[in-house]
PDB file of N, CA and C in Angstrom:
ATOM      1  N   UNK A   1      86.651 117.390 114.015  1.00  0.00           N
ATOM      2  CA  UNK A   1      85.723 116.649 113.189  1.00  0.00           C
ATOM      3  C   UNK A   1      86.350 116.311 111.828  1.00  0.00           C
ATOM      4  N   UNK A   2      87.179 117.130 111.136  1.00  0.00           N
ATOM      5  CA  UNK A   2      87.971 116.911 110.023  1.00  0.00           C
ATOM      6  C   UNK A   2      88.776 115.915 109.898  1.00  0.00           C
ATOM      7  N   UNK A   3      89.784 115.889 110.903  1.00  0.00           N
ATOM      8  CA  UNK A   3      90.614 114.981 111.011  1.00  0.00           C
ATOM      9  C   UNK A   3      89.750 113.249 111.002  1.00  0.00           C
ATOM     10  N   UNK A   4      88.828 113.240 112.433  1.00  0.00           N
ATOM     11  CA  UNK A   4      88.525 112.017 112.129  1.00  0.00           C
ATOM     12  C   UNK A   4      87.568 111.486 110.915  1.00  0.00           C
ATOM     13  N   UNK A   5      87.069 112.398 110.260  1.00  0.00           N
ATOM     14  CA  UNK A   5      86.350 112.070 109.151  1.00  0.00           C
ATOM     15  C   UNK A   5      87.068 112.041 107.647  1.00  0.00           C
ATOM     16  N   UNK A   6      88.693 112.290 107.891  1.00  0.00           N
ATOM     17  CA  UNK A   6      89.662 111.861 106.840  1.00  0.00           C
ATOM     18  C   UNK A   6      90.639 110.762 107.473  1.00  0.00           C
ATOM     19  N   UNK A   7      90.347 110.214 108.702  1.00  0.00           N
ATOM     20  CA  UNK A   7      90.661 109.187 108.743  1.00  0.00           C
ATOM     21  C   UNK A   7      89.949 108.059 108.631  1.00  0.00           C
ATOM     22  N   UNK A   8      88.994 108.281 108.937  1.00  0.00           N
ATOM     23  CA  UNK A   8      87.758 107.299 108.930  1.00  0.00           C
ATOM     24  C   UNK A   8      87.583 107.309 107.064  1.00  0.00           C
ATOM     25  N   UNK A   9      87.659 108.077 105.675  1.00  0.00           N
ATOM     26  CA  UNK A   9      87.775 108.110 104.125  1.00  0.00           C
ATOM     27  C   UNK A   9      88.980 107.261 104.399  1.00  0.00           C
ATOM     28  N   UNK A  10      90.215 107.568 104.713  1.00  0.00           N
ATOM     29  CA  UNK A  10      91.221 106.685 104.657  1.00  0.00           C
ATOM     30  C   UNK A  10      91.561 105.187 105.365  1.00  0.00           C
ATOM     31  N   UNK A  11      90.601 104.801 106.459  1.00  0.00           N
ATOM     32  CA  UNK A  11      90.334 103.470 106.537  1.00  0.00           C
ATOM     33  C   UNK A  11      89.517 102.512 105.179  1.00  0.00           C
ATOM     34  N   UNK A  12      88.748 103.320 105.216  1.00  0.00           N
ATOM     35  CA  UNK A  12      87.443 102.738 104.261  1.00  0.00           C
ATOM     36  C   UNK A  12      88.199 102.709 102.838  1.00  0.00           C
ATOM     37  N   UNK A  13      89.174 103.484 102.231  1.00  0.00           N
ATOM     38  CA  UNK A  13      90.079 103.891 101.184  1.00  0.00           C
ATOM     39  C   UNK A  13      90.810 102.137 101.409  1.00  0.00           C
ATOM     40  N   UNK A  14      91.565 102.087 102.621  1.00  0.00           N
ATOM     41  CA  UNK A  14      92.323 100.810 102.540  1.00  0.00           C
ATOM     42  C   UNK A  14      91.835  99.688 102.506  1.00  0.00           C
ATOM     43  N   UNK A  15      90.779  99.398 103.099  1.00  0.00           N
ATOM     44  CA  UNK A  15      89.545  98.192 103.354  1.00  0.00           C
ATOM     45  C   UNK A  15      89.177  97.827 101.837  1.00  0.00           C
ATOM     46  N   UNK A  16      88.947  99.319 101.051  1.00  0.00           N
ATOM     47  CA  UNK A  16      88.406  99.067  99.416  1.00  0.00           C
ATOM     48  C   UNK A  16      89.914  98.367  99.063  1.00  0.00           C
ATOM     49  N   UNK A  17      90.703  98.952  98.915  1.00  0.00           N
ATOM     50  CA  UNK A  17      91.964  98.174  97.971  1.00  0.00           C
ATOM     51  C   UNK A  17      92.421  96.797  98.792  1.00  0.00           C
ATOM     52  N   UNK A  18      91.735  96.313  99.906  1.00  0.00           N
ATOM     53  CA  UNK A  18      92.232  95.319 100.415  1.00  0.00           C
ATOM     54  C   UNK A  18      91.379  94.247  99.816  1.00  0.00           C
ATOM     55  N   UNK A  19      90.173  94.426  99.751  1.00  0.00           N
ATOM     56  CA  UNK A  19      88.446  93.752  98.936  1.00  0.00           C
ATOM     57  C   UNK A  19      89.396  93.430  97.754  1.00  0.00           C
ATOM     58  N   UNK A  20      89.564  94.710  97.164  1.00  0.00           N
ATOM     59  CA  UNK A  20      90.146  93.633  95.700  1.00  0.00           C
ATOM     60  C   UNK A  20      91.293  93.222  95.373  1.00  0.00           C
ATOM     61  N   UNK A  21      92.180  93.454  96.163  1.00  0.00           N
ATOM     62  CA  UNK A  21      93.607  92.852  96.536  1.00  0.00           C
ATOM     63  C   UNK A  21      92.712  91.208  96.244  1.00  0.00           C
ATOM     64  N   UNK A  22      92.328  90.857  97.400  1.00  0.00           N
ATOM     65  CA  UNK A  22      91.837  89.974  97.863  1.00  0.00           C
ATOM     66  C   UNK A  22      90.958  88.896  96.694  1.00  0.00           C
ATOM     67  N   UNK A  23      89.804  89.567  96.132  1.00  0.00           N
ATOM     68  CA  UNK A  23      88.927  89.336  95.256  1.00  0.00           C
ATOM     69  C   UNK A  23      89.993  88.801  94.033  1.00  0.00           C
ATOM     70  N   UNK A  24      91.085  89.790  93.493  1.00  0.00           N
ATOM     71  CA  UNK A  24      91.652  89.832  92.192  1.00  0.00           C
ATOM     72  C   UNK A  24      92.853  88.143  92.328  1.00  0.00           C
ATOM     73  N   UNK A  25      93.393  88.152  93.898  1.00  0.00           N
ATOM     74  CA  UNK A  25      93.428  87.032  93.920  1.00  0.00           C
ATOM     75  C   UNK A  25      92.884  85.395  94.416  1.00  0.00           C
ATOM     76  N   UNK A  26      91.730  85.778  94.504  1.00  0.00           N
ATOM     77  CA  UNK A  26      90.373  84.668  94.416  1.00  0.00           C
ATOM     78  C   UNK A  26      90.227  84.409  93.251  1.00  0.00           C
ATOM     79  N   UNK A  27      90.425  85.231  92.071  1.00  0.00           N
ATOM     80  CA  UNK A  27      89.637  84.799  90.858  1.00  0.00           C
ATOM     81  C   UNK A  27      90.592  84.003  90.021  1.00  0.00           C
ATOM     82  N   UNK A  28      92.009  83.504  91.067  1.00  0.00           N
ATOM     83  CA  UNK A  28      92.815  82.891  90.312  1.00  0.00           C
ATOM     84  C   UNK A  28      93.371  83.245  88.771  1.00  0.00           C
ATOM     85  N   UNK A  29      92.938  84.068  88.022  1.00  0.00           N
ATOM     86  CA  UNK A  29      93.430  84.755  86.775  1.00  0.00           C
ATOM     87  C   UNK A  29      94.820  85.559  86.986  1.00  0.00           C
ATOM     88  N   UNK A  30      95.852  84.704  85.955  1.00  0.00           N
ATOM     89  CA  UNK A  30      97.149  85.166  86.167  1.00  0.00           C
ATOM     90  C   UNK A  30      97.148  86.358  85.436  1.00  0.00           C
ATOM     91  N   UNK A  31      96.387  86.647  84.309  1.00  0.00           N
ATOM     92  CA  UNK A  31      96.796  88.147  83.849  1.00  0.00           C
ATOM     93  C   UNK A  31      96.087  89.055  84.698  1.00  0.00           C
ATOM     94  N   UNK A  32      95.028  89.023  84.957  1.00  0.00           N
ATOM     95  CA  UNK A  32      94.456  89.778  86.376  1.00  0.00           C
ATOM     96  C   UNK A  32      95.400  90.442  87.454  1.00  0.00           C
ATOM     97  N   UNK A  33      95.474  88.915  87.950  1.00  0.00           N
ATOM     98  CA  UNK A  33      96.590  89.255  89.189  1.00  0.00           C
ATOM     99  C   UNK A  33      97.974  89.885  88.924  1.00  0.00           C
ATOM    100  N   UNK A  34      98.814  89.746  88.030  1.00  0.00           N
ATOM    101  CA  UNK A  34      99.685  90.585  87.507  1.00  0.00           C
ATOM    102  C   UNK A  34      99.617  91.655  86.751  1.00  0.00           C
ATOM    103  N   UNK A  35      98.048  92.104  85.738  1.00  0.00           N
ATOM    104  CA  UNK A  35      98.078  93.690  85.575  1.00  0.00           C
ATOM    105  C   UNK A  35      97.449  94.220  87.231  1.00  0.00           C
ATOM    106  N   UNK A  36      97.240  93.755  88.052  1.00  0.00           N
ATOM    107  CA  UNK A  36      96.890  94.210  90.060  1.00  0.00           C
ATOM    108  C   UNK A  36      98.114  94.721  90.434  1.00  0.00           C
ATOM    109  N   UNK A  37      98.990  93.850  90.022  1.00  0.00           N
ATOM    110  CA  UNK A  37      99.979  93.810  91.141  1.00  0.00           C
ATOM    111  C   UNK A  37     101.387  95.298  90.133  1.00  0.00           C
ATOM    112  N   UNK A  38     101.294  95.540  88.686  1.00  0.00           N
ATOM    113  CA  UNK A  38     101.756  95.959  88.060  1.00  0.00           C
ATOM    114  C   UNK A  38     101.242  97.310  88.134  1.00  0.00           C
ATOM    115  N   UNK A  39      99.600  97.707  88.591  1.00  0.00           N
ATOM    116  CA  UNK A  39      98.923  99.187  88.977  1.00  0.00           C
ATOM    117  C   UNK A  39      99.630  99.446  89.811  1.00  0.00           C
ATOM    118  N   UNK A  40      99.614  98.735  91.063  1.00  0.00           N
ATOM    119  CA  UNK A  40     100.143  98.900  92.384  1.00  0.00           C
ATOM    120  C   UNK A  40     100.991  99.290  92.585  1.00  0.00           C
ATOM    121  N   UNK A  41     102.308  98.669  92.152  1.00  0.00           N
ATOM    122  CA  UNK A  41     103.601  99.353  91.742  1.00  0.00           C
ATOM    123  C   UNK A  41     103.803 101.154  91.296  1.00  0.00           C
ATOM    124  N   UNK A  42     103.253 100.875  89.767  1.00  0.00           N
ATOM    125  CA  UNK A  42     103.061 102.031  89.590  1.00  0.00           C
ATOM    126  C   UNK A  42     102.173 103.236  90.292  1.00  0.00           C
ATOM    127  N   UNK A  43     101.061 102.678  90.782  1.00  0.00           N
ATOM    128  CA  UNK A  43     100.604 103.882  92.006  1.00  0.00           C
ATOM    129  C   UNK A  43     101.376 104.277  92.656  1.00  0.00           C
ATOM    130  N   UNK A  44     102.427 103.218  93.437  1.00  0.00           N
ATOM    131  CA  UNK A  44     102.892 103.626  94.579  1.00  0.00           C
ATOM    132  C   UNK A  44     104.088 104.393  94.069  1.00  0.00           C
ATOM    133  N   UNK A  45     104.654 104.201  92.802  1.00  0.00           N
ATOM    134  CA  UNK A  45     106.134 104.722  92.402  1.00  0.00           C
ATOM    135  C   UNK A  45     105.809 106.118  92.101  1.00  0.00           C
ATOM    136  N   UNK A  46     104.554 106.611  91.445  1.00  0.00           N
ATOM    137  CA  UNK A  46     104.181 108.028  90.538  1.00  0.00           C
ATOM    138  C   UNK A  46     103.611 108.783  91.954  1.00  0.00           C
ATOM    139  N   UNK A  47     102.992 108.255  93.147  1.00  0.00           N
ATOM    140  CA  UNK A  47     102.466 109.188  94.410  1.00  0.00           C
ATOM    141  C   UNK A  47     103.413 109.257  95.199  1.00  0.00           C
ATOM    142  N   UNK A  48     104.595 108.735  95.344  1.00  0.00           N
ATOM    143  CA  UNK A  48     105.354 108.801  96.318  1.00  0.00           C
ATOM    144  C   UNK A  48     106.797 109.678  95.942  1.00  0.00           C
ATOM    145  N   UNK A  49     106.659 110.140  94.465  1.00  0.00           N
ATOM    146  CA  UNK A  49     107.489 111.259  94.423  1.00  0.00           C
ATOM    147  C   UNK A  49     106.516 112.591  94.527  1.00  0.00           C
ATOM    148  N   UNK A  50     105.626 112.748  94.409  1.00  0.00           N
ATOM    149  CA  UNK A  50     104.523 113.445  94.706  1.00  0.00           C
ATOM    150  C   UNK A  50     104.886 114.204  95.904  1.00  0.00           C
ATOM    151  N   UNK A  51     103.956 113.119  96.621  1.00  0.00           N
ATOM    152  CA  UNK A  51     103.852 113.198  98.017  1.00  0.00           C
ATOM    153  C   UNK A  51     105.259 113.532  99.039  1.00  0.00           C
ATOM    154  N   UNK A  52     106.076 113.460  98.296  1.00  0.00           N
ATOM    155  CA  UNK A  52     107.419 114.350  98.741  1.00  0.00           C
ATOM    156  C   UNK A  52     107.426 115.624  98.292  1.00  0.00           C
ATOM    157  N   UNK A  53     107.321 115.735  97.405  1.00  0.00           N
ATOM    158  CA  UNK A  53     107.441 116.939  96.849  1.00  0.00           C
ATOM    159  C   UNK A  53     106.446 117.876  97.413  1.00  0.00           C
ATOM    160  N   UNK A  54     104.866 117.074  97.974  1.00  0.00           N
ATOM    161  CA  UNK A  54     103.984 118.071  98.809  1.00  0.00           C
ATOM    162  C   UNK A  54     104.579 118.346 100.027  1.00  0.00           C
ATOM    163  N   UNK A  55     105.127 117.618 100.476  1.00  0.00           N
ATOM    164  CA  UNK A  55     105.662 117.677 101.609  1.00  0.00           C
ATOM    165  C   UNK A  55     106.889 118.518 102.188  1.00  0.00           C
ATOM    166  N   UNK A  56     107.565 118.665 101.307  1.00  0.00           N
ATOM    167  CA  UNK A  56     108.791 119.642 101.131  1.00  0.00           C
ATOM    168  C   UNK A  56     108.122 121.186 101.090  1.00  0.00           C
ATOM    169  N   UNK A  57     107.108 121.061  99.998  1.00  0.00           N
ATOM    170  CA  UNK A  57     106.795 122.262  99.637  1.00  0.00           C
ATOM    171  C   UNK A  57     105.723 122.660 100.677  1.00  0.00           C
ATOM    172  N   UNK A  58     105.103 122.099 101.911  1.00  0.00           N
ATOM    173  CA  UNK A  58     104.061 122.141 102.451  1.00  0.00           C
ATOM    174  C   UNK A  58     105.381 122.861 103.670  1.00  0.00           C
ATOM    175  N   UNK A  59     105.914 122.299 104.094  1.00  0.00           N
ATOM    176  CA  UNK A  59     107.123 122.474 105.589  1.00  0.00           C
ATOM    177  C   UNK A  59     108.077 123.898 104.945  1.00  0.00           C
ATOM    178  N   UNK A  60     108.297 123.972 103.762  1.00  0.00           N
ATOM    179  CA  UNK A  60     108.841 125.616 103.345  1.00  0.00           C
ATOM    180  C   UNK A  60     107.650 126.521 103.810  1.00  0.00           C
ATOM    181  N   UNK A  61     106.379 126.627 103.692  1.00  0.00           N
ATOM    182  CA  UNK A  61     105.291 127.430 103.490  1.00  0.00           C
ATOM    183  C   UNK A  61     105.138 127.879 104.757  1.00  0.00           C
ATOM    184  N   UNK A  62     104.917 126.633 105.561  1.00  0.00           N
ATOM    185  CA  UNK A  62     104.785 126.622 106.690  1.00  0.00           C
ATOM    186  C   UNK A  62     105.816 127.308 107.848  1.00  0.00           C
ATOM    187  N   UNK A  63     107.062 127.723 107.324  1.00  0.00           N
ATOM    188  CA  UNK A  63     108.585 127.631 108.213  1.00  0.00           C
ATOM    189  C   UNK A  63     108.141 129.421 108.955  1.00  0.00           C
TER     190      UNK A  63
END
């Protein structure tokens, strides 16, 4: 039951950032769309050393 009810948060998670992906470029506003596209970046650059680092430290714990 866990699993599919954190996949089913993580569909609905992507669907939301796809709405305003979407929306932010409907509204045609170039500073909009480039502070969007400038979060994004940075989300993905600051969670994805993270998310290694959980991951490393999750597979030691686990060994």
């Amino acid at each position: 039951m866990e699993k599919q009810l954190y996949k089913l948060s993580r569909k609905i998670g992507k669907a939301a950032t796809m709405v305003n992906d979407v929306k932010t470029l409907a509204s045609g506003d170039p500073k909009r769309i480039a502070k969007r596209l400038m979060n994004k970046q940075t989300y993905k650059a600051s969670h994805g050393g993270a998310n290694k680092l959980a991951r490393k430290i999750t597979k030691n714990l686990w060994k």
